[in-house]
N, C-alpha and C. Protein backbone atom coordinates (compact mmCIF):
# COMPACT_ATOMS: atom_id res chain seq x y z
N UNK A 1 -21.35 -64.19 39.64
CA UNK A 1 -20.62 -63.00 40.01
C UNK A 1 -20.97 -61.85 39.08
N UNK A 2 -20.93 -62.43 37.73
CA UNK A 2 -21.64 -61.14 36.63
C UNK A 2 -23.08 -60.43 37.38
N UNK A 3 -23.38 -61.35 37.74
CA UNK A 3 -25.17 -60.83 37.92
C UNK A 3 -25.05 -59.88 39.14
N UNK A 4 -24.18 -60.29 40.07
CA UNK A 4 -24.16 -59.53 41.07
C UNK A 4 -23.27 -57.99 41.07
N UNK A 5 -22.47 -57.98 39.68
CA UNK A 5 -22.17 -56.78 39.77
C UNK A 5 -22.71 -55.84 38.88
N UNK A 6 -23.87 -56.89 37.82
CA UNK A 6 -24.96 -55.68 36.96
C UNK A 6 -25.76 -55.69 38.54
N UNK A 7 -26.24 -56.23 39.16
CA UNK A 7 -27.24 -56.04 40.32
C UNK A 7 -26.64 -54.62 40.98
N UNK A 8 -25.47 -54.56 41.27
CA UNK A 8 -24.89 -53.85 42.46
C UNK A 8 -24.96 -52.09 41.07
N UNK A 9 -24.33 -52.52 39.97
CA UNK A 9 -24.18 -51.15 38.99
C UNK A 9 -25.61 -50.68 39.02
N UNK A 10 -26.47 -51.35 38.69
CA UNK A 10 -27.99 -51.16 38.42
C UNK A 10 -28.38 -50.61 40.33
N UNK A 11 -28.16 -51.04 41.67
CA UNK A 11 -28.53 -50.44 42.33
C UNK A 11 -27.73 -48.79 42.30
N UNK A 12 -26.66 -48.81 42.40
CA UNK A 12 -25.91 -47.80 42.50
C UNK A 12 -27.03 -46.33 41.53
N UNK A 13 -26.99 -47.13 40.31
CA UNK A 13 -27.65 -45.53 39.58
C UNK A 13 -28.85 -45.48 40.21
N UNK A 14 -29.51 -46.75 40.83
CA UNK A 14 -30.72 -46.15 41.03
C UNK A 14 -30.89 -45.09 42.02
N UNK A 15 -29.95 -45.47 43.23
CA UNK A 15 -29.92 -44.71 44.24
C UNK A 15 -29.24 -43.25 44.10
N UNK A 16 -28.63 -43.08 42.88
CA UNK A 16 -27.88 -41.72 42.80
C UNK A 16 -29.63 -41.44 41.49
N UNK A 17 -30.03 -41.71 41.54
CA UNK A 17 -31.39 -40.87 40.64
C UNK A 17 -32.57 -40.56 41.92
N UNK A 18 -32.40 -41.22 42.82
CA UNK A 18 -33.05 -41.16 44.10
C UNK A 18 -32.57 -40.01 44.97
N UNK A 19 -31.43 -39.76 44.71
CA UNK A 19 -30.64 -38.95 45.74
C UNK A 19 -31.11 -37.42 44.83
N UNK A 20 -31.06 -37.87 43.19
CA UNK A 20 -31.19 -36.07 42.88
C UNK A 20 -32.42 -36.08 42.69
N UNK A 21 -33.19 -36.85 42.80
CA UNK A 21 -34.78 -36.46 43.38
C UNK A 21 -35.21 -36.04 44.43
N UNK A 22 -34.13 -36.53 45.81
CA UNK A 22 -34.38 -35.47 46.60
C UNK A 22 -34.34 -34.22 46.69
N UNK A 23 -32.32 -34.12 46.16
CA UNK A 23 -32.00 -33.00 46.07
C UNK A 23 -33.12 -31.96 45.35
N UNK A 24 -33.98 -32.40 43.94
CA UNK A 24 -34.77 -31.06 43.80
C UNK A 24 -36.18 -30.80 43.99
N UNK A 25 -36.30 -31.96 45.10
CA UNK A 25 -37.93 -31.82 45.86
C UNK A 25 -36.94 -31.14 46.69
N UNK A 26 -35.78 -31.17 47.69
CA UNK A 26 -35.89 -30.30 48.06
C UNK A 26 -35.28 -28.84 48.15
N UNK A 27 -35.00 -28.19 46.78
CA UNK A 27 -34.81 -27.21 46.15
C UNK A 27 -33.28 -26.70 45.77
N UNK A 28 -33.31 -28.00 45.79
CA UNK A 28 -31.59 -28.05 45.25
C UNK A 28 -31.79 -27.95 43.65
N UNK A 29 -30.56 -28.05 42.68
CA UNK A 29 -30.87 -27.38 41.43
C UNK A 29 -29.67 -28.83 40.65
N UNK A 30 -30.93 -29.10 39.64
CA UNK A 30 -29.90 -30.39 38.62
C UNK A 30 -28.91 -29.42 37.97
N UNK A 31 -27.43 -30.65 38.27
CA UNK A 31 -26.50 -30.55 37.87
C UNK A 31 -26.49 -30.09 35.87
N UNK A 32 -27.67 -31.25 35.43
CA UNK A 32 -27.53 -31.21 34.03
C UNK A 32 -27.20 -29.78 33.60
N UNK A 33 -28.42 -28.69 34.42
CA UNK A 33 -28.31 -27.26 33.97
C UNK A 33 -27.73 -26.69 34.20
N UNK A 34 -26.82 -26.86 35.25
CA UNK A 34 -25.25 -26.25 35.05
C UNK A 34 -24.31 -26.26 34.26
N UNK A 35 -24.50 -28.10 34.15
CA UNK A 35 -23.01 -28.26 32.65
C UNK A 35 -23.96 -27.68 31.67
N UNK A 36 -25.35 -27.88 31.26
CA UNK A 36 -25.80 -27.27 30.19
C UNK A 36 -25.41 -25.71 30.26
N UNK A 37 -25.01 -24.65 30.84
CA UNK A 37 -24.71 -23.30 30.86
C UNK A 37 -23.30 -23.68 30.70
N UNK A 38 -22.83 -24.40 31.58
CA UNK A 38 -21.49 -24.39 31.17
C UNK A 38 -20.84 -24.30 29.97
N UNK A 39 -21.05 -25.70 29.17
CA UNK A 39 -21.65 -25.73 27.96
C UNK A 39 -21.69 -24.66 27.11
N UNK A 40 -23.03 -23.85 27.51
CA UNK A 40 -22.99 -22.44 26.78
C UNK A 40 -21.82 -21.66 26.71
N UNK A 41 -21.61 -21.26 27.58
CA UNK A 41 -20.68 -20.54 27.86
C UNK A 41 -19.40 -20.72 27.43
N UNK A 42 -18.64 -21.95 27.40
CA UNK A 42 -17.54 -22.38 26.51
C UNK A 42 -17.74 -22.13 25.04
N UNK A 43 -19.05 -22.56 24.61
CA UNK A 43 -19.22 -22.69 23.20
C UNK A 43 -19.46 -20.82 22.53
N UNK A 44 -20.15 -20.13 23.45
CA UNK A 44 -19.75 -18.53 23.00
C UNK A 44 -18.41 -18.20 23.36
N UNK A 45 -17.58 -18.98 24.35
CA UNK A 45 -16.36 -18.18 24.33
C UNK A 45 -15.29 -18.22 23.18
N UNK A 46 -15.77 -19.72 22.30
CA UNK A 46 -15.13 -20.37 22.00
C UNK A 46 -15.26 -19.24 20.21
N UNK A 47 -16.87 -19.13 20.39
CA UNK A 47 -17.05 -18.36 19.29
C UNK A 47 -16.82 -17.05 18.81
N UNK A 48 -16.50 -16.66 20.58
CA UNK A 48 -16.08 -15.07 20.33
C UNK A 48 -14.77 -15.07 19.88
N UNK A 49 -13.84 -15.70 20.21
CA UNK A 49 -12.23 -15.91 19.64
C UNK A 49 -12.34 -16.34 18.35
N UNK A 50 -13.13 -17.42 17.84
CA UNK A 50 -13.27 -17.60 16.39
C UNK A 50 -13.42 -15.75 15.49
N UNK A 51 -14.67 -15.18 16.27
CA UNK A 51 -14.83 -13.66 15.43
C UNK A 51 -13.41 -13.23 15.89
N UNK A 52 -13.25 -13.24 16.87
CA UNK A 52 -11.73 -11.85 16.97
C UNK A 52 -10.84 -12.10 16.23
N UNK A 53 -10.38 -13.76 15.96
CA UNK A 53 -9.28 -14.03 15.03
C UNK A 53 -9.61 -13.81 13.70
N UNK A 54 -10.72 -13.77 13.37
CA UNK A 54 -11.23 -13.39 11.84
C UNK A 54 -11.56 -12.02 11.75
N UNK A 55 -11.45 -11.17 12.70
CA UNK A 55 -11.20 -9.68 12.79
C UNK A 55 -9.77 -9.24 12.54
N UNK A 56 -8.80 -9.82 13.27
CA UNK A 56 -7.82 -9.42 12.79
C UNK A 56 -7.12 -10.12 11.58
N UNK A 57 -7.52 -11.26 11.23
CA UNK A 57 -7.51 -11.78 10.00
C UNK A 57 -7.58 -10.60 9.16
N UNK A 58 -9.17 -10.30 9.14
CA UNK A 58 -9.85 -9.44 7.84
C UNK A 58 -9.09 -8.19 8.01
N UNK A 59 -8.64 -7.55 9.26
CA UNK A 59 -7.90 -6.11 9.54
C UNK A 59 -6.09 -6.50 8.55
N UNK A 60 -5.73 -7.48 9.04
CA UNK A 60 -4.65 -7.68 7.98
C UNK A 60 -4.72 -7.50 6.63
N UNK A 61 -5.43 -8.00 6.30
CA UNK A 61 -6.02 -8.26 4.52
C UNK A 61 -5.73 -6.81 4.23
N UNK A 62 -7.15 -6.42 4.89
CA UNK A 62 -7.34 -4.49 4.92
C UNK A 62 -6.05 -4.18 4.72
N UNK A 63 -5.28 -4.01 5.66
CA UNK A 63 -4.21 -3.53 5.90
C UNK A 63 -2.93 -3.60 4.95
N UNK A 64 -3.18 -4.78 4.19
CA UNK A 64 -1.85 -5.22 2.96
C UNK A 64 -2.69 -5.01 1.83
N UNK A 65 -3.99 -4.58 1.90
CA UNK A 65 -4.18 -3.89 0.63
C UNK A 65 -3.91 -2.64 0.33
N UNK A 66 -4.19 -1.91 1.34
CA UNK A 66 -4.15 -0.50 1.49
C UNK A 66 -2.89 -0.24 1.61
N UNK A 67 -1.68 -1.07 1.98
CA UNK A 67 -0.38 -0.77 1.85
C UNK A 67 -0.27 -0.87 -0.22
N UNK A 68 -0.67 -2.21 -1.04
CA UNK A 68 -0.28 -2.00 -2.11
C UNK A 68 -1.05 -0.88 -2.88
N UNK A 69 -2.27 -0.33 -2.77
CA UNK A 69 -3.23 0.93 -3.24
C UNK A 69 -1.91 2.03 -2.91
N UNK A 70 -1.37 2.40 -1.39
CA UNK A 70 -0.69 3.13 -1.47
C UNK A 70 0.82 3.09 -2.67
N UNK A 71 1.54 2.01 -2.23
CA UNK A 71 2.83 1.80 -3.29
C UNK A 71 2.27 2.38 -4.58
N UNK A 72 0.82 1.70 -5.24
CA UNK A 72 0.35 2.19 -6.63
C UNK A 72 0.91 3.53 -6.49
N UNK A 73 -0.10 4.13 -5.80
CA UNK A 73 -0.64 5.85 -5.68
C UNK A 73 1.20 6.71 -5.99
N UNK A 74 1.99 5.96 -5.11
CA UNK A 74 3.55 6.72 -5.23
C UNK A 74 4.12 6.28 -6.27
N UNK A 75 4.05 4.87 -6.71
CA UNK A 75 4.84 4.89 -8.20
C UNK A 75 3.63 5.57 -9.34
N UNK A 76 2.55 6.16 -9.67
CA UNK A 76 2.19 7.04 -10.03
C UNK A 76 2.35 8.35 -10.31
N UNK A 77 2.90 8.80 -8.63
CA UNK A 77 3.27 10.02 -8.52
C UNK A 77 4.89 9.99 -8.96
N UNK A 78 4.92 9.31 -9.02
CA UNK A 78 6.82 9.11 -9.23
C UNK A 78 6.85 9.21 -11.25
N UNK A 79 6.02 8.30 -11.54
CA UNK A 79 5.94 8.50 -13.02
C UNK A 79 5.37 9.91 -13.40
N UNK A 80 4.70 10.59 -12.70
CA UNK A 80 4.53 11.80 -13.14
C UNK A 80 5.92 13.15 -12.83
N UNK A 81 6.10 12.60 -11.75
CA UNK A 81 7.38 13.09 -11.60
C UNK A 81 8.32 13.01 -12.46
N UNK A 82 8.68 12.16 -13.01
CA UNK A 82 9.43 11.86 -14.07
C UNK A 82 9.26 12.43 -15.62
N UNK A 83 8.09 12.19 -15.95
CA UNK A 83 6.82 13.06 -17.02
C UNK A 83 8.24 14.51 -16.81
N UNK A 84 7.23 15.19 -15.73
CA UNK A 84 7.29 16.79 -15.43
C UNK A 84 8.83 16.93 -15.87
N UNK A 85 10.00 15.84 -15.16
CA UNK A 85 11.51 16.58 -15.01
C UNK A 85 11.71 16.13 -16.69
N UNK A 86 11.34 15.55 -17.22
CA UNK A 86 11.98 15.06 -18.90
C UNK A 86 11.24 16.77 -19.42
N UNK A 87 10.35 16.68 -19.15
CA UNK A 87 9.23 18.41 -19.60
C UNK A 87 9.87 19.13 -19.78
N UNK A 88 10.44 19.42 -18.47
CA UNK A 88 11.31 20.74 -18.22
C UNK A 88 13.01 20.39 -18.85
N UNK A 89 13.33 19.20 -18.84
CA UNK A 89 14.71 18.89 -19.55
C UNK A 89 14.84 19.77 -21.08
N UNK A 90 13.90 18.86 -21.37
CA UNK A 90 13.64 19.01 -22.77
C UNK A 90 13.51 20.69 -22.78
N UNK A 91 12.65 21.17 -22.39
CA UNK A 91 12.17 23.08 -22.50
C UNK A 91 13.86 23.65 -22.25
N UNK A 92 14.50 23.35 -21.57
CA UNK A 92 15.64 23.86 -20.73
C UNK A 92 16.54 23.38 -22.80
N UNK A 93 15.99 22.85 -22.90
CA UNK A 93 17.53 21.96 -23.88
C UNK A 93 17.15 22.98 -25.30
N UNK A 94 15.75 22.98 -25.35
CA UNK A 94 15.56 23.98 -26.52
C UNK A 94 15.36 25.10 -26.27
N UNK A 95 15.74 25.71 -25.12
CA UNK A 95 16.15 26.99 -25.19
C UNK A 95 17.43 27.27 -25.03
N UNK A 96 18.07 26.27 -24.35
CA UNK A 96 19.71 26.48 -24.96
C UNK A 96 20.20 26.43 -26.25
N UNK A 97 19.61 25.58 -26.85
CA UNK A 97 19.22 25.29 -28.85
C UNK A 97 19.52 26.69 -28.93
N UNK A 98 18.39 27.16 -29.23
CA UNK A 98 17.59 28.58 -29.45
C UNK A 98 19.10 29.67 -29.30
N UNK A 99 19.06 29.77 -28.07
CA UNK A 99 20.48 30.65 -27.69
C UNK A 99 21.74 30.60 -28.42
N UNK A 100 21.88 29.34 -28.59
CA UNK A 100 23.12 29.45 -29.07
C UNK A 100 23.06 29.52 -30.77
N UNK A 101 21.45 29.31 -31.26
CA UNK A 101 21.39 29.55 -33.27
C UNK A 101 21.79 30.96 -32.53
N UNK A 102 21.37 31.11 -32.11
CA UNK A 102 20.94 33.12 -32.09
C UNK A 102 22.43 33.60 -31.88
N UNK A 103 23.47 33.25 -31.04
CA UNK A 103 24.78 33.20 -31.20
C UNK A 103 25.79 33.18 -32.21
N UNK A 104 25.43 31.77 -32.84
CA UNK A 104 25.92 31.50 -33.60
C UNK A 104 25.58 32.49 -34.94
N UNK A 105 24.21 32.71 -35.07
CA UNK A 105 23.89 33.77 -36.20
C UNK A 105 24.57 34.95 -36.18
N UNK A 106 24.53 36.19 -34.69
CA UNK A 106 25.42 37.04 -34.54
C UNK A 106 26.49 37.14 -34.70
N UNK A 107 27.60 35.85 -34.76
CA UNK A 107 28.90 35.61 -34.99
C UNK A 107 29.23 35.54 -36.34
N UNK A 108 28.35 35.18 -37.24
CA UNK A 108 28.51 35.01 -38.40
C UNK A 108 28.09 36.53 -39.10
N UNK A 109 27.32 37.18 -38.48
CA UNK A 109 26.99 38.31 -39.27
C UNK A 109 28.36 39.54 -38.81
N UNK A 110 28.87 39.43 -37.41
CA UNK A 110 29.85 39.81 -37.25
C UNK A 110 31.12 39.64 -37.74
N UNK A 111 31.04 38.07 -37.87
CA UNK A 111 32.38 37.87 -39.45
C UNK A 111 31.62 38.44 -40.51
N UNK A 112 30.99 38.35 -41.20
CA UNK A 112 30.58 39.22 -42.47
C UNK A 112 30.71 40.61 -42.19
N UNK A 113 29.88 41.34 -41.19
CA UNK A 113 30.84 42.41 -41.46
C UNK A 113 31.80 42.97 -41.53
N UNK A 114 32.90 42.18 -40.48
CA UNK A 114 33.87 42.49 -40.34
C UNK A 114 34.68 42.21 -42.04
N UNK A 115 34.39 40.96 -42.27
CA UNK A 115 35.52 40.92 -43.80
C UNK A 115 34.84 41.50 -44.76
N UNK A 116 33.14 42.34 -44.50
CA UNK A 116 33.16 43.30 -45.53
C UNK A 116 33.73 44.43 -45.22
N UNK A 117 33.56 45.14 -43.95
CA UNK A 117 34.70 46.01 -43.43
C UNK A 117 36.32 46.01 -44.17
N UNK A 118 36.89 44.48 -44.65
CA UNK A 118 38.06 44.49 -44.34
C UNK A 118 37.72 44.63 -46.28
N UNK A 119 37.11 44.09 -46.49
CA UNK A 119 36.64 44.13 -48.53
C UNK A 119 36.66 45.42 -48.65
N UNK A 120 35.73 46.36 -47.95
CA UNK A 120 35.32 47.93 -48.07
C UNK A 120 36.76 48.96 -48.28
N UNK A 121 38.06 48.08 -47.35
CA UNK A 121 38.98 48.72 -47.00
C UNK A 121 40.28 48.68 -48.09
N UNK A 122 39.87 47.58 -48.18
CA UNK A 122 40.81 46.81 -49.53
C UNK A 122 40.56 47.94 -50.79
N UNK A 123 39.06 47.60 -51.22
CA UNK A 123 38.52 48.39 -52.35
C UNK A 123 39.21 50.26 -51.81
N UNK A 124 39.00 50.63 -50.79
CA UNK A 124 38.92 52.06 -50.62
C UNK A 124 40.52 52.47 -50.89
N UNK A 125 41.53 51.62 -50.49
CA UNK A 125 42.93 51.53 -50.63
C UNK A 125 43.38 51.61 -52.09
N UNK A 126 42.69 50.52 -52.93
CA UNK A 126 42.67 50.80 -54.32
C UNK A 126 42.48 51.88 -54.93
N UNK A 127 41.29 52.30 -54.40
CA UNK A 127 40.94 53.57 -55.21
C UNK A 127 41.81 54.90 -54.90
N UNK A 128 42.17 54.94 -53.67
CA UNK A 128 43.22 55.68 -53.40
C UNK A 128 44.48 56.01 -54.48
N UNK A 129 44.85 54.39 -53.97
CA UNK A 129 45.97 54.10 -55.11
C UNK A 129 45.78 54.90 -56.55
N UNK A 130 44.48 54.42 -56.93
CA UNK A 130 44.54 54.71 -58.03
C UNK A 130 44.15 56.68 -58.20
N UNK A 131 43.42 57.34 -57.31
CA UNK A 131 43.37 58.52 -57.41
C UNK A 131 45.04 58.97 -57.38
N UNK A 132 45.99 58.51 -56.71
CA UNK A 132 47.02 59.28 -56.56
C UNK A 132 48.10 59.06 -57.85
């Protein structure tokens, strides 16, 4: 029974290798070179999705770098910002300084004159006194 069903497997292919020998004597076209395109064709499709996903892969990357380059660039500008307003704090603080020695100096020369005014008056009262 074995023998008769390698006999019968062994006729079977022969006659399907017979059959596509007809088919391309008479101008029919082997299957092989179809699945072989087929084939192709899966295997570039397969490769073009490999590049696109590693396009937007690499566009991400891009993309979260150039987000932290930016963050740099603003906490930069932010520390200079900061720089500039202490700058101007400070300028603003010593010229209020400034204003108020200069205040404070006028006030004091204005008490001096005034209690030499009031010395001048004292003395001038005396002498009065004493002329009369």
């Amino acid at each position: 029974a074995a023998i008769l069903r390698e006999g019968a497997l062994f006729q079977r292919k022969q006659d399907e290798e017979e059959q596509k020998l007809a088919e391309l004597v008479a101008g029919g076209k082997d299957a092989s070179e179809f699945l072989r395109w087929q084939e192709e064709s899966r295997q570039k499709e397969l490769e073009d999705e490999m590049a696109e996903i590693e396009r937007r892969h690499l566009m991400g990357q891009l993309s979260h770098e150039d987000a932290i380059l930016a963050r740099r660039q603003l906490d930069v500008e932010n520390r200079k910002k900061v720089t500039r307003a202490k700058e101007e704090s400070s300028r603003l603080m010593q010229l209020y300084l400034q204003r108020r020695l200069e205040e404070e100096q006028g006030m004091r020369k204005l008490v001096e004159d005034v209690m030499s005014g009031h010395k001048n008056t004292k003395e001038s009262v005396a002498k009065m006194r004493e002329i009369k």
